[in-house]
PDB file of N, CA and C in Angstrom:
ATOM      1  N   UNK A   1       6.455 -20.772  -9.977  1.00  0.00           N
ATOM      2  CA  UNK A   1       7.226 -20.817 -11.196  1.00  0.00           C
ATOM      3  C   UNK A   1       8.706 -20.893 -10.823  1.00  0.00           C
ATOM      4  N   UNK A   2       9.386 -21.806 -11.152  1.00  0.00           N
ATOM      5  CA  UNK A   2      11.146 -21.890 -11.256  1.00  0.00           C
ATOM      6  C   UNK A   2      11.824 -21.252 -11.903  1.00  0.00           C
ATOM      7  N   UNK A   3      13.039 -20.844 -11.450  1.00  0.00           N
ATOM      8  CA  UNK A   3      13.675 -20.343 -12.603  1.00  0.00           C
ATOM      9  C   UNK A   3      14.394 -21.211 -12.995  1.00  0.00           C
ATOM     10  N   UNK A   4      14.593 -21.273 -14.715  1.00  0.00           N
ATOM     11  CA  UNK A   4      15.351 -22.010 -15.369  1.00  0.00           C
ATOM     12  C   UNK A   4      16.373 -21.287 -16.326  1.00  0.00           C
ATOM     13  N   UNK A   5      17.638 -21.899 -16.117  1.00  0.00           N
ATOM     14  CA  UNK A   5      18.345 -21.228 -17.096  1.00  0.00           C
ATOM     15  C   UNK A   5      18.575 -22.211 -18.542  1.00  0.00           C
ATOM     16  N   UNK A   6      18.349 -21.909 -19.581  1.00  0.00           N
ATOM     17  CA  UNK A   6      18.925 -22.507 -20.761  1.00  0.00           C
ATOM     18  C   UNK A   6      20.075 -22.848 -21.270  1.00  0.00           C
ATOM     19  N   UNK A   7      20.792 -23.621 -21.668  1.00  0.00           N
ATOM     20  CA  UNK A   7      22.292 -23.710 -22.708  1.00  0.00           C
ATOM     21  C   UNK A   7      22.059 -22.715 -23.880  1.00  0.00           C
ATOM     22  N   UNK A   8      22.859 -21.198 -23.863  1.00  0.00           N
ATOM     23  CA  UNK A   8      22.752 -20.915 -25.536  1.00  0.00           C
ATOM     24  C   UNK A   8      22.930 -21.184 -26.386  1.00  0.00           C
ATOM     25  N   UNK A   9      23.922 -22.648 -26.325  1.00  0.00           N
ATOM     26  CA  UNK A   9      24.370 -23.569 -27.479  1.00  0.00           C
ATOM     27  C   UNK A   9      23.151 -24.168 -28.085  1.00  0.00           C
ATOM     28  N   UNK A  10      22.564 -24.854 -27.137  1.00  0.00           N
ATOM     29  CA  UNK A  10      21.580 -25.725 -27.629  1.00  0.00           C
ATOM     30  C   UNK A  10      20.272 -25.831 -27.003  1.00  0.00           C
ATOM     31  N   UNK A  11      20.176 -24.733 -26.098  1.00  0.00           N
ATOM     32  CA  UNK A  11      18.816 -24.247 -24.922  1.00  0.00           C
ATOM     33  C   UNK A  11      17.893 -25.786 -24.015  1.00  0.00           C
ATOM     34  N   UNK A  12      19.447 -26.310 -23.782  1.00  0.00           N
ATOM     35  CA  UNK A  12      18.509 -27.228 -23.287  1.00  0.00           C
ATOM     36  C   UNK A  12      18.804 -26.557 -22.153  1.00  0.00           C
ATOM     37  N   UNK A  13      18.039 -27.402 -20.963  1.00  0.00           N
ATOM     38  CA  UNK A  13      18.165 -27.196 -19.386  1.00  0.00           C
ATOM     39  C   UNK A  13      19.670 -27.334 -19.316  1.00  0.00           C
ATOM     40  N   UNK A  14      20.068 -26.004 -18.262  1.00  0.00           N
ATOM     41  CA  UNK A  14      21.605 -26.657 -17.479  1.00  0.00           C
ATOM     42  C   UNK A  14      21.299 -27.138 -15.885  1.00  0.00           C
ATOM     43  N   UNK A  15      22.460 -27.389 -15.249  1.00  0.00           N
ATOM     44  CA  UNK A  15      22.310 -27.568 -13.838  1.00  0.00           C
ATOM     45  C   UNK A  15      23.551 -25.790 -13.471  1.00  0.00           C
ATOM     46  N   UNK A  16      22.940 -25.732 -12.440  1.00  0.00           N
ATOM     47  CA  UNK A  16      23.751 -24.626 -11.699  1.00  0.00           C
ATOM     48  C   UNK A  16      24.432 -25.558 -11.196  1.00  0.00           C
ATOM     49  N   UNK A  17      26.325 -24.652 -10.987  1.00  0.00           N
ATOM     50  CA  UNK A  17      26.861 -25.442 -10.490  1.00  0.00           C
ATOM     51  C   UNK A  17      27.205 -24.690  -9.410  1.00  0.00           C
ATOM     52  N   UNK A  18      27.501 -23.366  -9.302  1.00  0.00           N
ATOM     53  CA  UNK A  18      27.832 -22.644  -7.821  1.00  0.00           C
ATOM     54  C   UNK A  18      27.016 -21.363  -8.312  1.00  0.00           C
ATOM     55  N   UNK A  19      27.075 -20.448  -7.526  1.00  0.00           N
ATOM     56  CA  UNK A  19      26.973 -19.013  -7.661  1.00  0.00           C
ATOM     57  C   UNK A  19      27.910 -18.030  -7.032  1.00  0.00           C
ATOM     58  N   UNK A  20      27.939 -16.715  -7.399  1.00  0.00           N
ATOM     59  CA  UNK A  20      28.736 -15.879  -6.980  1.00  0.00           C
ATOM     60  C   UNK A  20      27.791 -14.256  -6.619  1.00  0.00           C
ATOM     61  N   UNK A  21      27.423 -14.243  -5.607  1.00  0.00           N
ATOM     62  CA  UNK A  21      27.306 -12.977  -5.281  1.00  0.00           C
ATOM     63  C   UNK A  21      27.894 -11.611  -5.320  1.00  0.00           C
ATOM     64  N   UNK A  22      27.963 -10.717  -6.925  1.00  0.00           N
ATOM     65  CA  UNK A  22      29.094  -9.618  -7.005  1.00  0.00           C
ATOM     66  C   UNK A  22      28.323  -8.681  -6.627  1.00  0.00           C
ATOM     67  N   UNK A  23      27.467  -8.424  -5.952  1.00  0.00           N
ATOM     68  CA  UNK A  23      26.644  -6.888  -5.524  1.00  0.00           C
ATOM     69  C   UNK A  23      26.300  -7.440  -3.746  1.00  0.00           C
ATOM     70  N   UNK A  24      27.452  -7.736  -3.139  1.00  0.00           N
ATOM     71  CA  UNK A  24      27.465  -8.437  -1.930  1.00  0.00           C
ATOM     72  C   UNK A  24      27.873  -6.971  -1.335  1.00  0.00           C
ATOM     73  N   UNK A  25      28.615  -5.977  -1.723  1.00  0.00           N
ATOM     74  CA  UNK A  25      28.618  -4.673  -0.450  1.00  0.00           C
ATOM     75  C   UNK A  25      28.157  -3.415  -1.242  1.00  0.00           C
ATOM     76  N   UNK A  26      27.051  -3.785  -2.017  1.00  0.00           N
ATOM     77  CA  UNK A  26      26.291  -2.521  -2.058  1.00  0.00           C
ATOM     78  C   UNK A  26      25.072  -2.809  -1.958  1.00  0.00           C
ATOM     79  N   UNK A  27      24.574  -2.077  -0.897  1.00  0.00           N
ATOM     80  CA  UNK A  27      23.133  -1.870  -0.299  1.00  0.00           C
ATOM     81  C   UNK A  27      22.071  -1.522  -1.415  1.00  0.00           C
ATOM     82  N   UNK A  28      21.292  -2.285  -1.146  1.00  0.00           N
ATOM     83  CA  UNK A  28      20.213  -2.452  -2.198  1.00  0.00           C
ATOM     84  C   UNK A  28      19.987  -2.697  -3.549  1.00  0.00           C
ATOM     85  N   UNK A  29      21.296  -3.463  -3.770  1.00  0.00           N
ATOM     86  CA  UNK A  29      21.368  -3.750  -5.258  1.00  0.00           C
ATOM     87  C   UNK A  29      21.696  -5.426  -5.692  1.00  0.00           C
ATOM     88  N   UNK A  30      20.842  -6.249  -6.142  1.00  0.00           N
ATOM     89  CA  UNK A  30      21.584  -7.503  -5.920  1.00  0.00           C
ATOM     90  C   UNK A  30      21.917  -7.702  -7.429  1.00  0.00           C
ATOM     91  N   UNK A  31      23.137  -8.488  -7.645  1.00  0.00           N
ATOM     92  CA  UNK A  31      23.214  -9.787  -8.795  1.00  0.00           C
ATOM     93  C   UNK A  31      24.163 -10.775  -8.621  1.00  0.00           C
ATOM     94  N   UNK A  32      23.730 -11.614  -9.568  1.00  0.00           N
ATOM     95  CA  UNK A  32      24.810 -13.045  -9.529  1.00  0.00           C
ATOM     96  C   UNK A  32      25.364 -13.020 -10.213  1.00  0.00           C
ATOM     97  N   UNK A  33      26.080 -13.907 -10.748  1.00  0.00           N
ATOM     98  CA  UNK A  33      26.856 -14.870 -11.844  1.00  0.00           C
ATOM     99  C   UNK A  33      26.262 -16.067 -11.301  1.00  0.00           C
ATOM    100  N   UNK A  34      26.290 -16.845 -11.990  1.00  0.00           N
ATOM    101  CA  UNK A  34      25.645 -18.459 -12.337  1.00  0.00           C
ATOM    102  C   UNK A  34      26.175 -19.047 -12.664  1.00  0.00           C
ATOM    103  N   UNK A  35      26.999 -19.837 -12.746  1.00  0.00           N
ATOM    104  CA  UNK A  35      28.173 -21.150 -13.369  1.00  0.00           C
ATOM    105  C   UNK A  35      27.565 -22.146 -13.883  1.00  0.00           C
ATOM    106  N   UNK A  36      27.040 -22.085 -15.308  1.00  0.00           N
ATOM    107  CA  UNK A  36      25.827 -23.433 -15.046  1.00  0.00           C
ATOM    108  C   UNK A  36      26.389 -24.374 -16.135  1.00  0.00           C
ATOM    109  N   UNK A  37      25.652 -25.682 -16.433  1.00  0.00           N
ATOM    110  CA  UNK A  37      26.691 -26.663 -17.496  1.00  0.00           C
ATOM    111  C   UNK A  37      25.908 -26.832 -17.617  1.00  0.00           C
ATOM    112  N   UNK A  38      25.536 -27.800 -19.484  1.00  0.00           N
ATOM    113  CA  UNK A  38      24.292 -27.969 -19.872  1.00  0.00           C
ATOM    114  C   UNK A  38      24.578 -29.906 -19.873  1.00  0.00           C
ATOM    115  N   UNK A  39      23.295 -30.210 -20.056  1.00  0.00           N
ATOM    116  CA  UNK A  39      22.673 -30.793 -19.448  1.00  0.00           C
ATOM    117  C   UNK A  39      22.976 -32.167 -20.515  1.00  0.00           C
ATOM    118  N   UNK A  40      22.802 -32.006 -22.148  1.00  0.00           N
ATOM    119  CA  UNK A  40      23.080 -32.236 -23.116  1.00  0.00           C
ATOM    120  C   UNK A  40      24.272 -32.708 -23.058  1.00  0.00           C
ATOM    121  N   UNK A  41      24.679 -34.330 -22.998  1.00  0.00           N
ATOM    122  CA  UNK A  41      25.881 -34.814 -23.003  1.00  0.00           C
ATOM    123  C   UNK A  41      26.549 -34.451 -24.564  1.00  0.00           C
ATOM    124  N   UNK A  42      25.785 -34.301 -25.598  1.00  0.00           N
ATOM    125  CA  UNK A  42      26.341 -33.865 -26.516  1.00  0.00           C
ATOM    126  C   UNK A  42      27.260 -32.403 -26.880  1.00  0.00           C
ATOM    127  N   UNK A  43      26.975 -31.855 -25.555  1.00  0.00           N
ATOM    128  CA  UNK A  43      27.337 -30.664 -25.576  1.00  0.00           C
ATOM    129  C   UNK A  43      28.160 -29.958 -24.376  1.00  0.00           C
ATOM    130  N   UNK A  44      27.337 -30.346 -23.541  1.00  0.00           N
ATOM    131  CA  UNK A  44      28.130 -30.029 -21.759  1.00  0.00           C
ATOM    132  C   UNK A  44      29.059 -28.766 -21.872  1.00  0.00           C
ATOM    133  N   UNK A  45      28.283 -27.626 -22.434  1.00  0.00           N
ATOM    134  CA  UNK A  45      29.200 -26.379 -22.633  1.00  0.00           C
ATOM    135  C   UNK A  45      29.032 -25.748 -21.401  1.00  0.00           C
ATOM    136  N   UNK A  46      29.734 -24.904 -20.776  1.00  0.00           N
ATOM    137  CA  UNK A  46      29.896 -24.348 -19.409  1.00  0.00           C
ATOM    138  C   UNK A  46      29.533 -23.064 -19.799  1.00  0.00           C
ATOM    139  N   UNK A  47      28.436 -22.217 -19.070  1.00  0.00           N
ATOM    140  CA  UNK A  47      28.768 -20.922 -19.200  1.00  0.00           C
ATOM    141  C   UNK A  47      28.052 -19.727 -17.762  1.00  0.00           C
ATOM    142  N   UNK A  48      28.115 -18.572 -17.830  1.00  0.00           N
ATOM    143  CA  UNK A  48      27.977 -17.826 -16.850  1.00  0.00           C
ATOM    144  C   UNK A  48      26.586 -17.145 -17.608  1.00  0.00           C
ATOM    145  N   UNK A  49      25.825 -16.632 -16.765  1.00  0.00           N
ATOM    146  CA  UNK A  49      24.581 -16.234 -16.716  1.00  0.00           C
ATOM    147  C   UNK A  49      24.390 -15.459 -15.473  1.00  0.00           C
ATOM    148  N   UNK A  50      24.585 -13.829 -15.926  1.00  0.00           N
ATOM    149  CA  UNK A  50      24.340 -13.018 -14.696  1.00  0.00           C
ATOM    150  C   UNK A  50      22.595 -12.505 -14.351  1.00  0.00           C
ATOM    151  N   UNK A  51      22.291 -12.260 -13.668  1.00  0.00           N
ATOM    152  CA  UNK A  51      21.057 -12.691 -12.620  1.00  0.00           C
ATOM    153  C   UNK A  51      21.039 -10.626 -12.076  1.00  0.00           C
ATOM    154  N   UNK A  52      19.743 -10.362 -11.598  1.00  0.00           N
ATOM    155  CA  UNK A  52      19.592  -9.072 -11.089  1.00  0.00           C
ATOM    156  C   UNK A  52      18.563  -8.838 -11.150  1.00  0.00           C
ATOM    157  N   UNK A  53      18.637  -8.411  -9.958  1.00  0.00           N
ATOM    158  CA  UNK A  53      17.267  -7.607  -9.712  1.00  0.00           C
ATOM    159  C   UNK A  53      16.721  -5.930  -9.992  1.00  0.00           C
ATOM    160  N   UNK A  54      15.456  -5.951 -11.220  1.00  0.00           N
ATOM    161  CA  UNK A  54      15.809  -4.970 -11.762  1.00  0.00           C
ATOM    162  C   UNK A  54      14.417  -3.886 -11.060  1.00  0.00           C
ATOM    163  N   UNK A  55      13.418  -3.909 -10.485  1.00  0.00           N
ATOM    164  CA  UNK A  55      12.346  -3.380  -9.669  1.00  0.00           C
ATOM    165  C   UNK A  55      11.291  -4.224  -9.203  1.00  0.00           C
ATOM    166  N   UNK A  56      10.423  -3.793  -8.330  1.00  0.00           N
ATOM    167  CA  UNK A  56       9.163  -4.394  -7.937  1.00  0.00           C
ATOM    168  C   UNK A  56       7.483  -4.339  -9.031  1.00  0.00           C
ATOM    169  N   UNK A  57       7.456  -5.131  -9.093  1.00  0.00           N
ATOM    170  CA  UNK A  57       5.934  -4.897  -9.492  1.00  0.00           C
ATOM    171  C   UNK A  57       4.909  -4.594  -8.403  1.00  0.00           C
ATOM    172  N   UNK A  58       5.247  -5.503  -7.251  1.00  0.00           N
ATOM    173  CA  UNK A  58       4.586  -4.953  -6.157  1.00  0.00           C
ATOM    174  C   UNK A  58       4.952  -4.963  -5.107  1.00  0.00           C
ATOM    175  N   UNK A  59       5.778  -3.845  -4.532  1.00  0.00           N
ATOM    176  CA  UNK A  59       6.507  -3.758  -3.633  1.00  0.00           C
ATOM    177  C   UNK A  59       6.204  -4.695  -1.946  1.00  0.00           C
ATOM    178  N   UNK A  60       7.376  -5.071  -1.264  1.00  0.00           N
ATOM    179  CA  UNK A  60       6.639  -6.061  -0.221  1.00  0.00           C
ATOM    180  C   UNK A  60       5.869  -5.062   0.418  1.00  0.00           C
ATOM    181  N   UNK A  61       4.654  -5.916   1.697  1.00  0.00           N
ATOM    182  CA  UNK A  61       3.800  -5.720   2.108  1.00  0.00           C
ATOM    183  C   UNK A  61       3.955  -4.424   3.274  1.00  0.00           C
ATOM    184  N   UNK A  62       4.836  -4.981   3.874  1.00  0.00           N
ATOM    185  CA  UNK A  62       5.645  -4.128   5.025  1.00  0.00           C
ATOM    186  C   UNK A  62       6.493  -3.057   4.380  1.00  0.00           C
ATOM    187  N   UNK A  63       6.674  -2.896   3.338  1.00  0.00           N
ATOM    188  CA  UNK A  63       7.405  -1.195   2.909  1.00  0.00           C
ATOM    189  C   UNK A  63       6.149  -0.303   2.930  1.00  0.00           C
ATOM    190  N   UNK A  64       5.295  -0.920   2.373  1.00  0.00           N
ATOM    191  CA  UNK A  64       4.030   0.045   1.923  1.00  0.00           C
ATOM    192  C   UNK A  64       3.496   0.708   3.175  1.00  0.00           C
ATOM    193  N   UNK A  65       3.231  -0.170   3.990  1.00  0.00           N
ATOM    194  CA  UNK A  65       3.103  -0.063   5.137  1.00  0.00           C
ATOM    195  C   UNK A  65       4.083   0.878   5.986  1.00  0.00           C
ATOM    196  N   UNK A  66       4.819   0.512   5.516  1.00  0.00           N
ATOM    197  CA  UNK A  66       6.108   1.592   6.644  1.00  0.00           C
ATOM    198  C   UNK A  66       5.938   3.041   5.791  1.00  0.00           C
ATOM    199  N   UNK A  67       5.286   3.116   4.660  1.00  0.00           N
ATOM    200  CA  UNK A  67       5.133   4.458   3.561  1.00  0.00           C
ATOM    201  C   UNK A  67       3.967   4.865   4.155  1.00  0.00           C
ATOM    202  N   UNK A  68       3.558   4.101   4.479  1.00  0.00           N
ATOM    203  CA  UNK A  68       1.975   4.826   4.495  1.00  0.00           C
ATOM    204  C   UNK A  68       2.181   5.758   5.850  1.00  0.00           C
ATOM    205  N   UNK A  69       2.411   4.938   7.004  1.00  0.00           N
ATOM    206  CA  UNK A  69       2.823   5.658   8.218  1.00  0.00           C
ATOM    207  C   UNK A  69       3.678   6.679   8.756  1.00  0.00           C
ATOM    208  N   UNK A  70       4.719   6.502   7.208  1.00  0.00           N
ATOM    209  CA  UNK A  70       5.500   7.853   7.429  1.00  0.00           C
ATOM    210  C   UNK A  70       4.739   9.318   6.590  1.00  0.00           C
ATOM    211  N   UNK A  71       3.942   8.652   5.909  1.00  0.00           N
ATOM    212  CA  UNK A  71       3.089   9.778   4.772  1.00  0.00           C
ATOM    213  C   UNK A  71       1.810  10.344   5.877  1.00  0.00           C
ATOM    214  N   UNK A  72       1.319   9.449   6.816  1.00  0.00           N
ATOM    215  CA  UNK A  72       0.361  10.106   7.882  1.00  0.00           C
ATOM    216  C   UNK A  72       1.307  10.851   8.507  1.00  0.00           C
ATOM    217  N   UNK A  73       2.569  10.430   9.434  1.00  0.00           N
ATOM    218  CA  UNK A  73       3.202  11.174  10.175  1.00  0.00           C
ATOM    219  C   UNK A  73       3.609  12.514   9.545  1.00  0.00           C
ATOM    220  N   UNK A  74       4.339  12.716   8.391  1.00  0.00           N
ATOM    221  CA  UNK A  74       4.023  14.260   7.497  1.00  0.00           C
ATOM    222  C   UNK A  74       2.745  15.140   8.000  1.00  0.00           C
ATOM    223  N   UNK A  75       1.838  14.400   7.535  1.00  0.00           N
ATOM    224  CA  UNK A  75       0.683  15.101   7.116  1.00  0.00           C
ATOM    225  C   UNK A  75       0.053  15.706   8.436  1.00  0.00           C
ATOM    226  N   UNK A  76       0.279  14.613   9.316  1.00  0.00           N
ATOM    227  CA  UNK A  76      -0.447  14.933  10.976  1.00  0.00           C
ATOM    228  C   UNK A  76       0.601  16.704  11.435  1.00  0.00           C
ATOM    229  N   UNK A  77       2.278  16.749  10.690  1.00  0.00           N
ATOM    230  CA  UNK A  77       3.109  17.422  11.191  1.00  0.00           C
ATOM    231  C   UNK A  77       2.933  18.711  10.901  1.00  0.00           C
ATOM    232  N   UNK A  78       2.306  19.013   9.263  1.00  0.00           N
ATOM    233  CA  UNK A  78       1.296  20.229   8.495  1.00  0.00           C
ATOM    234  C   UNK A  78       0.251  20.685   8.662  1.00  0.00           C
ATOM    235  N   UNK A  79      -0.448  20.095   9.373  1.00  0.00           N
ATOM    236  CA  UNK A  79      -1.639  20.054   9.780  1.00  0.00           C
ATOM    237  C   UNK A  79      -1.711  20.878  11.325  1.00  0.00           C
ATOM    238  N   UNK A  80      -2.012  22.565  11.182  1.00  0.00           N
ATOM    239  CA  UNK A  80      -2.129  23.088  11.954  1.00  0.00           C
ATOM    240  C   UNK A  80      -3.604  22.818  12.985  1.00  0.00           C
ATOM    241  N   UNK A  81      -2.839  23.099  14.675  1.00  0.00           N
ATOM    242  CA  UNK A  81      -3.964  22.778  15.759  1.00  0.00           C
ATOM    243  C   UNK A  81      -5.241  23.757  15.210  1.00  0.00           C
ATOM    244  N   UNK A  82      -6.574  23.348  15.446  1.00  0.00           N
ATOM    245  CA  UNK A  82      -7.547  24.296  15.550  1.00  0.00           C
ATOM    246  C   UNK A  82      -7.683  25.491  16.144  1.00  0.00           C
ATOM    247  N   UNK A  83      -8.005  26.422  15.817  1.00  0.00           N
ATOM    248  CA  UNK A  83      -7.928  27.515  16.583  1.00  0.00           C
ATOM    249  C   UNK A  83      -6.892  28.656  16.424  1.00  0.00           C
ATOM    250  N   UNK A  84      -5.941  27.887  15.921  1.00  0.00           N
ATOM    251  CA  UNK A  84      -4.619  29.127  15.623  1.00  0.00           C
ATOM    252  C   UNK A  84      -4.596  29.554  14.655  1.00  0.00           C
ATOM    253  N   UNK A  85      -4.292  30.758  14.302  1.00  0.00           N
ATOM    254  CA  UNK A  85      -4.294  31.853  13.268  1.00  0.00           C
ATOM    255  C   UNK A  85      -3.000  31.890  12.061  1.00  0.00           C
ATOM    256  N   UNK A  86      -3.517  31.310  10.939  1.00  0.00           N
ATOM    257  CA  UNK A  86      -2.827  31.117   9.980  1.00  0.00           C
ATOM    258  C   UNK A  86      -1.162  32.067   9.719  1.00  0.00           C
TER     259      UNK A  86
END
């Protein structure tokens, strides 16, 4: 699936014309701005369309993974040797 942005003037397709990365020095947070022009010679209105990322539905493969191994490493750390007296 693409992403498409609309004209709010007239929702046709625009073209992106640049982007701007404003969440470029904070760690773990992204968004854009979008510079986009529509498409519609009748109209060719310019406008900005900010972009962000707002959570996972399913987190990547390799976090889970790196969770899981730190959730054994806990558990192995609570987990008293046999034999020793509570």
């Amino acid at each position: 699936m693409a992403f498409r942005v609309h004209c709010p003037n007239c929702n046709t397709p625009t073209v992106i014309l640049y982007s701007n990365e404003i969440t470029r020095d904070i760690d773990g947070i992204f968004a854009k701005d979008l510079y986009c022009q529509c498409r519609n010679p009748d109209c060719l209105a310019t406008s900005v369309v900010r972009v962000s990322h707002s959570h996972y539905v399913q987190p990547p493969r390799r976090h889970v993974l790196d969770m899981a191994k730190q959730l054994l490493k806990q558990e192995q750390q609570q987990t008293l040797p046999l034999g020793e007296p509570l």
